[in-house]
Each structure stands twice: as C-alpha cells, then as structure tokens.
Protein backbone atom coordinates (compact mmCIF):
# COMPACT_ATOMS: atom_id res chain seq x y z
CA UNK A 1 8.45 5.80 -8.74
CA UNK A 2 8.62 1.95 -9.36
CA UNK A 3 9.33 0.30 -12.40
CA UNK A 4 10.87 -2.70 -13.58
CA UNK A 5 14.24 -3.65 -15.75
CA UNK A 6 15.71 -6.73 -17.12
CA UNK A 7 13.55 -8.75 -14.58
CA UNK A 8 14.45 -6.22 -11.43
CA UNK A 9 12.06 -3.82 -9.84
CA UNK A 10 13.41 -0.52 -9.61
CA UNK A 11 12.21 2.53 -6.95
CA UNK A 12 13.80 5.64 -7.84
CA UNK A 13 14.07 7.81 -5.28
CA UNK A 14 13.95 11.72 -5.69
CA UNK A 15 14.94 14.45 -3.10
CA UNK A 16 15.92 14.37 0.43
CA UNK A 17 14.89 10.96 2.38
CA UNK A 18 13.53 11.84 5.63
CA UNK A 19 12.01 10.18 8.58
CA UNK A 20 8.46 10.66 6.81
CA UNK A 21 9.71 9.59 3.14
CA UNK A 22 11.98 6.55 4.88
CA UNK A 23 8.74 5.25 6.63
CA UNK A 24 6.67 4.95 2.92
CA UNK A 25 10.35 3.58 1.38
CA UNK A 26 10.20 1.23 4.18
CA UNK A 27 6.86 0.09 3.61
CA UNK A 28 7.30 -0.47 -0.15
CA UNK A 29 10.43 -2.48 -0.02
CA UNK A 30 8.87 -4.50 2.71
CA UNK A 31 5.75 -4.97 0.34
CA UNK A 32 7.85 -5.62 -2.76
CA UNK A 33 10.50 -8.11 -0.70
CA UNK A 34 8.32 -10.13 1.58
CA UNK A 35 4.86 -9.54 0.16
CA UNK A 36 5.11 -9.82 -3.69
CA UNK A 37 8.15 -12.24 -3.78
CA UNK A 38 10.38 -9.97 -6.33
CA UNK A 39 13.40 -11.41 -6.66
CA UNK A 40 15.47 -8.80 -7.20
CA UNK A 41 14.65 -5.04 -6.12
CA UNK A 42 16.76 -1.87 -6.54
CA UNK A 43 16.91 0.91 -5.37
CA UNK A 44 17.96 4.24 -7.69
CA UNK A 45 19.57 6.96 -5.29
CA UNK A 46 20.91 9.20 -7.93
CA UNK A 47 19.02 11.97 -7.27
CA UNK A 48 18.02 11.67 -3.73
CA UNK A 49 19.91 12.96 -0.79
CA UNK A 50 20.18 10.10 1.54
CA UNK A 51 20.39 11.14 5.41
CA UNK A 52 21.11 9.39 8.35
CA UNK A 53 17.75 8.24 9.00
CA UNK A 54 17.63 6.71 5.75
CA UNK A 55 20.24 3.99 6.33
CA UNK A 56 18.19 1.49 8.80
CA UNK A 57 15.87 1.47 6.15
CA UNK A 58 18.35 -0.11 3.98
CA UNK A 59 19.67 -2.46 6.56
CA UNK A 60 16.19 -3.79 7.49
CA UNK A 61 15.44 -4.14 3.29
CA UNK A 62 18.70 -6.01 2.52
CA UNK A 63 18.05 -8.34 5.90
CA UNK A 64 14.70 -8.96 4.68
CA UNK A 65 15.93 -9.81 1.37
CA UNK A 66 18.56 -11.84 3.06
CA UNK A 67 15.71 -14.06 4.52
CA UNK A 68 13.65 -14.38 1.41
CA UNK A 69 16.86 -15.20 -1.34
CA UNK A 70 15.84 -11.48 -2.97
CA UNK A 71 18.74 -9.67 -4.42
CA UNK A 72 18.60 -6.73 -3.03
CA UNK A 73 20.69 -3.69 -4.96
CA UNK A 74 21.63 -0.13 -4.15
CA UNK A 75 22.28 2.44 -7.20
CA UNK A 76 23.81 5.48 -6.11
CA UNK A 77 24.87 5.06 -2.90
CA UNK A 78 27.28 8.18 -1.46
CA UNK A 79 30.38 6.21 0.13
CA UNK A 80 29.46 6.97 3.31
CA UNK A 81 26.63 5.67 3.72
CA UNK A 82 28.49 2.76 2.26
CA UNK A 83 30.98 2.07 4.91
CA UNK A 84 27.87 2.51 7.70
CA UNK A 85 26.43 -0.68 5.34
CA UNK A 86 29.58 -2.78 5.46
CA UNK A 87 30.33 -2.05 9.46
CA UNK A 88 26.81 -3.21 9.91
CA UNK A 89 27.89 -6.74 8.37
CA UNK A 90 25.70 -5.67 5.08
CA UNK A 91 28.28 -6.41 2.74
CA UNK A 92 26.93 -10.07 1.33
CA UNK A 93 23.15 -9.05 1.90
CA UNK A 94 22.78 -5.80 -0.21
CA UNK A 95 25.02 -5.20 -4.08
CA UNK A 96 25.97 -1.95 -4.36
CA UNK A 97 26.65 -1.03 -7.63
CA UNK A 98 27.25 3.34 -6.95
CA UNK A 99 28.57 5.19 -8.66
CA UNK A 100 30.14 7.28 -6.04
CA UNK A 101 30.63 4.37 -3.56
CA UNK A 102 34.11 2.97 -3.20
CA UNK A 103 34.87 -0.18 -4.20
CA UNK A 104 35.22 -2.63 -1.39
CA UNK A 105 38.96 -4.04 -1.19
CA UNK A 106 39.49 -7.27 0.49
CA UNK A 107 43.06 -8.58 1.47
C-alpha cells in the first residue's frame, strides 16, 4: 500500500518479503525515488517479515536516494537487519526510525 503523511510517501509493507515481493518493492521505490522526485519516502515494516533477500533492496533505495537528495526512512526495521545497513556504510543514506532497531552509539 502507498500513501502519503506530513509531506512523506509511505509503502507499508505486509507479510514475508521475498525474492518475488523484493523485486515489485524494488521497482516502486525506484519509481517513487528517481522517477517521481518524492522527497522523502518511507518505508513501514511493522508487519512484514523482512528476510535476507530483502536487505539489497534497501541498500540500492537509500543509495538511490543518496544520489537524488531524497530522504529515505525505514519504520520497523528488526536490529539485525540494522547492523547489515550500517556495515554496508548505510548509516547517513537511510533514517531509521524502528522501533525494534537499536539505537546507533557513536564514541
């Protein structure tokens, strides 16, 4: 489903993402980032299971986003999946505002 709030277009996701649902997800963020210009798009994982195959998805979207000055935001986001973002060098290109996520501590 996508929707918009307080100027920010929102997909919620619902279920397990798979290979098959990532490819669509991919396609739509890639649609709403590069070809519609949004300037800020989230994502709502609350009630999706996100898999492994799920998380390049999410890297390409926020280094797309990087590229076009979109903020790019993740709701939901289990922790590790997370730490997979910030070892990838993520960390300035995507907000993550989970609720299960831990907060990022820097020294």
């Amino acid at each position: 489903m996508v929707g918009r709030a307080l100027g920010t277009v929102v997909v919620t996701a619902d279920g397990p993402l798979t290979l098959a649902s990532c490819q669509r997800l991919e396609a739509l963020l890639a649609d709403l980032i590069e070809g519609q210009g949004n300037l800020a798009v989230a994502v709502d994982l609350a009630r999706a299971s996100v898999e492994p195959a799920a998380l390049p998805v999410f890297i390409d979207a926020a280094r797309r986003a990087g590229l076009h000055s979109t903020r790019f935001i993740l709701k939901g986001l289990p922790a590790d999946a997370h730490d997979v973002l910030l070892s990838n060098g993520m960390s300035h290109s995507v907000e993550v505002t989970p609720s299960h996520a831990r907060p990022v501590v820097t020294p």
